[in-house]
N, C-alpha and C. Protein backbone atom coordinates (compact mmCIF):
# COMPACT_ATOMS: atom_id res chain seq x y z
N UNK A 1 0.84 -1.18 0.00
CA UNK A 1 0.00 0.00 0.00
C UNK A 1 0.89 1.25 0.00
N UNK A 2 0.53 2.41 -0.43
CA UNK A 2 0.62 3.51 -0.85
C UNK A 2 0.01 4.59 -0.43
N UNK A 3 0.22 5.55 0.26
CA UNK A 3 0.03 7.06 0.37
C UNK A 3 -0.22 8.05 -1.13
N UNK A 4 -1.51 8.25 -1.50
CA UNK A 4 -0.93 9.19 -2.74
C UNK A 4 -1.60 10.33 -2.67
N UNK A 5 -1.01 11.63 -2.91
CA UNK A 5 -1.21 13.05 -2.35
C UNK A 5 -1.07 14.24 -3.57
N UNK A 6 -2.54 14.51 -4.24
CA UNK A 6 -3.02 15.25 -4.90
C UNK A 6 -2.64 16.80 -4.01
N UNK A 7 -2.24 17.75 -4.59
CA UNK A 7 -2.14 18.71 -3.74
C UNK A 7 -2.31 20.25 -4.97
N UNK A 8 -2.93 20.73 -5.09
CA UNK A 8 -3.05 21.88 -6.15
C UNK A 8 -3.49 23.63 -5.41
N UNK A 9 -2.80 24.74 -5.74
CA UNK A 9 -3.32 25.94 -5.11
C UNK A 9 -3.02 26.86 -6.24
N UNK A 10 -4.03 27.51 -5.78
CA UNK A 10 -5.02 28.96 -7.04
C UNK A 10 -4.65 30.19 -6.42
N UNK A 11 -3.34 29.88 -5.25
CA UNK A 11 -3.59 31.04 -4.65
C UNK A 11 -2.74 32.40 -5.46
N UNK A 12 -1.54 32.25 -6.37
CA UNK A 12 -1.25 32.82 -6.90
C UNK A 12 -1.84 33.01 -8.42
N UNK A 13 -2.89 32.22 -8.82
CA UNK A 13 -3.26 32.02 -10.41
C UNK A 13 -3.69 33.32 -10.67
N UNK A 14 -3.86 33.40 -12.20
CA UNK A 14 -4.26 34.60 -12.68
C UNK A 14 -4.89 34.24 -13.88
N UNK A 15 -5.49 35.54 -15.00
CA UNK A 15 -5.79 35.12 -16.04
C UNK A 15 -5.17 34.09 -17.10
N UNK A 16 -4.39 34.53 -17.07
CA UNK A 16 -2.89 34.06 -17.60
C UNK A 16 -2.55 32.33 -17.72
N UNK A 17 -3.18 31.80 -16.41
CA UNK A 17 -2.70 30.34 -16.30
C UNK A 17 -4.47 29.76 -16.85
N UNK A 18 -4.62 30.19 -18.28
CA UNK A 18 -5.85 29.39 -18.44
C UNK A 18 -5.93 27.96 -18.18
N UNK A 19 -4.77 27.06 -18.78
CA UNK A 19 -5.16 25.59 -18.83
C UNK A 19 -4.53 24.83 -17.63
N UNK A 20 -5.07 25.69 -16.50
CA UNK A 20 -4.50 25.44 -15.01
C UNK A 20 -5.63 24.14 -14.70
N UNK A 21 -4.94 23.10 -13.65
CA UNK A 21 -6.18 22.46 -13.42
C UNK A 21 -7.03 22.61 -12.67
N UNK A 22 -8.00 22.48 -12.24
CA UNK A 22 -9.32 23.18 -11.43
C UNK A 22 -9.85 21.71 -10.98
N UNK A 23 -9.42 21.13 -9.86
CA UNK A 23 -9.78 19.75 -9.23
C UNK A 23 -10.41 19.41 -8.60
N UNK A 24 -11.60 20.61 -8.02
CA UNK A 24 -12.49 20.13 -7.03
C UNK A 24 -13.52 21.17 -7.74
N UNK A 25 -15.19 20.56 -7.78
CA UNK A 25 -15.82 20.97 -8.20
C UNK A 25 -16.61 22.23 -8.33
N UNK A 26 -15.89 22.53 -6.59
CA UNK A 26 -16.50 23.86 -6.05
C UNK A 26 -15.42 25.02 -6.53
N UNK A 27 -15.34 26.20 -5.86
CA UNK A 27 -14.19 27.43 -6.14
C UNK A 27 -13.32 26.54 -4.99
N UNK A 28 -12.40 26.81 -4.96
CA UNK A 28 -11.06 27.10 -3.93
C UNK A 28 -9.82 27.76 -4.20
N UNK A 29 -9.00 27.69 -2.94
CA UNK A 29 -8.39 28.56 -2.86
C UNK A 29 -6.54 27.39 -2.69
N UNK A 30 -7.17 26.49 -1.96
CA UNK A 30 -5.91 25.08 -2.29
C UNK A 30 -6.83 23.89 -1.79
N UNK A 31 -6.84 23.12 -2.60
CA UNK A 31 -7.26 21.70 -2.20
C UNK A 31 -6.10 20.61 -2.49
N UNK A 32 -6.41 19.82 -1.38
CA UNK A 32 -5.38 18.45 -1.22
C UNK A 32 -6.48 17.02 -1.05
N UNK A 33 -5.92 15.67 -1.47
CA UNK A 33 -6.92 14.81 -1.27
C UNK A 33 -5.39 13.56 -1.24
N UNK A 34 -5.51 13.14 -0.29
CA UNK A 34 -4.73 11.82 0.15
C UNK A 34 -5.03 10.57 0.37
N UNK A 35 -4.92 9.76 -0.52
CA UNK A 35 -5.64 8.25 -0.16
C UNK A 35 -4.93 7.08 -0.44
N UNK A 36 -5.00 6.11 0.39
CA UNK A 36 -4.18 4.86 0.84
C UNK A 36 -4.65 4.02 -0.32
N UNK A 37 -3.66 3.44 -0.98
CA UNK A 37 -4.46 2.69 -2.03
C UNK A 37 -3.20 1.45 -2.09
N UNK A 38 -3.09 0.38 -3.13
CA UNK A 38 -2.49 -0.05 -3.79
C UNK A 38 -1.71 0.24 -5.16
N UNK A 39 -2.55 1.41 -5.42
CA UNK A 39 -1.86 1.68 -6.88
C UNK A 39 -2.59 2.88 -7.57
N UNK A 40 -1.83 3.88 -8.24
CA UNK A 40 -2.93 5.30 -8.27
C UNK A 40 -4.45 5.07 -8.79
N UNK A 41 -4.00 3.77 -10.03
CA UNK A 41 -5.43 3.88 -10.33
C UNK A 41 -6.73 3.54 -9.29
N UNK A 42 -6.25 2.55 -8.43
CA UNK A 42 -7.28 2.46 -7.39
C UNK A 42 -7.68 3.32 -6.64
N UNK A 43 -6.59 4.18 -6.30
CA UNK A 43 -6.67 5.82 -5.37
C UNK A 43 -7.87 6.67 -6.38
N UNK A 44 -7.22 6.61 -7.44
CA UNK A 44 -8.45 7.44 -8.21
C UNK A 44 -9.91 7.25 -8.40
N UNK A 45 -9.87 5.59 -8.25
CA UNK A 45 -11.23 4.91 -8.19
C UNK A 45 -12.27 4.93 -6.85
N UNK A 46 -10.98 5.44 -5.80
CA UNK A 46 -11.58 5.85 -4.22
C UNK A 46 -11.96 7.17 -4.46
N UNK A 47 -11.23 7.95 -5.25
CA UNK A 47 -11.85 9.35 -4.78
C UNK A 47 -12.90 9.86 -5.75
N UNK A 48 -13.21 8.91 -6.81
CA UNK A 48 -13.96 9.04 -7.64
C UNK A 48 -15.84 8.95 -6.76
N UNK A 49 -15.59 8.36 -5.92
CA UNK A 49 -16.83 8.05 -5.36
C UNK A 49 -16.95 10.04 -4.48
N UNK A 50 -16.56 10.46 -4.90
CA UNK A 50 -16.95 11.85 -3.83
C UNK A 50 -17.17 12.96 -5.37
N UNK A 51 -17.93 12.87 -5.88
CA UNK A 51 -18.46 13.56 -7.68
C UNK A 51 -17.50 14.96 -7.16
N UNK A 52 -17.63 15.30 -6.21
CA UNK A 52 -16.83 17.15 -6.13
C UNK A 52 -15.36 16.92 -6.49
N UNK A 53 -14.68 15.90 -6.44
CA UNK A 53 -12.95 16.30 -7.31
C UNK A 53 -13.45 15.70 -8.40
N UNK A 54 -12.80 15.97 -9.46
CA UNK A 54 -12.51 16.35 -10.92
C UNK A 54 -11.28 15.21 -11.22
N UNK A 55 -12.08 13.72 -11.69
CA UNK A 55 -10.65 12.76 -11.27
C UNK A 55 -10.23 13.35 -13.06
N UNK A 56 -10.21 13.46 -14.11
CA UNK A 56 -9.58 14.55 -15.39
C UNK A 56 -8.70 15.27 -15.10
N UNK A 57 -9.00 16.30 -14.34
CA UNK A 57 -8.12 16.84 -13.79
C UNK A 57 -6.77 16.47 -12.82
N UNK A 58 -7.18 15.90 -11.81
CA UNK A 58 -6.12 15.11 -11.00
C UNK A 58 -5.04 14.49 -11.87
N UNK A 59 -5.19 13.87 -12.89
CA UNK A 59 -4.97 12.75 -13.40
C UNK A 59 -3.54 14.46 -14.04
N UNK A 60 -4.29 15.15 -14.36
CA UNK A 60 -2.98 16.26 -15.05
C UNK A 60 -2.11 16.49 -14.10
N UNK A 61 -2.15 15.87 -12.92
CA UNK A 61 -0.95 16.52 -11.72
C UNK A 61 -0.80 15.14 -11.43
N UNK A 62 1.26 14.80 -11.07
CA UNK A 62 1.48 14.03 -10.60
C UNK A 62 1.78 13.87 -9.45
N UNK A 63 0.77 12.73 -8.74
CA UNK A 63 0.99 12.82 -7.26
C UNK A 63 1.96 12.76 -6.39
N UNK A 64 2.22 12.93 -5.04
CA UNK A 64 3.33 12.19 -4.14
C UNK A 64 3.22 11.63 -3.50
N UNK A 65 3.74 9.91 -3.93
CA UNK A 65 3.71 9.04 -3.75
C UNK A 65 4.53 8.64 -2.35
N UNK A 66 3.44 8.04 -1.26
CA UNK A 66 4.47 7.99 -0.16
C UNK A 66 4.86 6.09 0.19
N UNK A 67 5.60 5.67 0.18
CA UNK A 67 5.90 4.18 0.79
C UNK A 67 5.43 4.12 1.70
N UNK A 68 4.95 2.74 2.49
CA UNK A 68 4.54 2.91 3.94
C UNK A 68 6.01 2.08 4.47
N UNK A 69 6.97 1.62 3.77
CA UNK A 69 8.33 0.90 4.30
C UNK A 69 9.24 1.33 4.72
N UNK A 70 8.99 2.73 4.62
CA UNK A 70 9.85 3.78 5.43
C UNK A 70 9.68 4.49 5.83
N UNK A 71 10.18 5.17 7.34
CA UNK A 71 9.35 6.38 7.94
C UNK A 71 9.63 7.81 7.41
N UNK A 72 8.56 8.29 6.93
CA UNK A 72 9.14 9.25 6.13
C UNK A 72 7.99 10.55 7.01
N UNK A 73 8.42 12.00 6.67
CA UNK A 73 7.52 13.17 6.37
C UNK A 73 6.02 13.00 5.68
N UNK A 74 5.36 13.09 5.77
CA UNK A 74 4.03 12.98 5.35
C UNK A 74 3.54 14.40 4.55
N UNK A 75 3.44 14.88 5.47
CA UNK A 75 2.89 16.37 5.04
C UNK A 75 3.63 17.32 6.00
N UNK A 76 3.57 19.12 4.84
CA UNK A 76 4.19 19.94 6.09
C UNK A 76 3.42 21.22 5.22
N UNK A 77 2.91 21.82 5.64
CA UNK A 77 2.67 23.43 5.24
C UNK A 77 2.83 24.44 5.77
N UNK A 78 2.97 25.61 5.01
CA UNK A 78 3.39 26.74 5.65
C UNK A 78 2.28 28.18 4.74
N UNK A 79 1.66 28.79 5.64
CA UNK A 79 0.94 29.74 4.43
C UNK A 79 1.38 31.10 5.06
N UNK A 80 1.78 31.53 4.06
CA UNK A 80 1.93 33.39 4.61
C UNK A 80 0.54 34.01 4.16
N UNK A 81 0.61 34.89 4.73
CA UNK A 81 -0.73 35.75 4.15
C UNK A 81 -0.27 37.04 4.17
């Protein structure tokens, strides 16, 4: 099994980045979606059951893929405002 970590933000976008991807159905501002799978396509087939992400889209960003065989960092954020 596998960690895989969709992560996309609009917070700097502009006109400019038309063929940006837009992954969750609603507006936002950063969306992330993380799911334990065996293999992306199955991850995609889990998050497919929630109609609000945009699995088209996802599919244009490559995820980060976490091992579970080593202890690693997971996640870390930092937002300025």
């Amino acid at each position: 099994m596998k960690i895989y970590i969709w992560r996309h933000s609009k917070l700097y976008s502009s006109w400019s980045m038309f063929d940006e991807p837009h992954i969750y159905r609603d507006n936002y501002l950063q969306a992330e979606i993380a799911v334990l799978a065996r293999s992306v396509d199955e991850a995609l087939d889990l998050v497919a059951r929630d109609e609000r992400w945009n699995i088209e889209e996802l599919k244009r960003i490559e995820p980060r893929v976490i091992s579970l065989e080593e202890p690693t960092v997971i996640s870390s954020a930092v937002h300025f405002g």
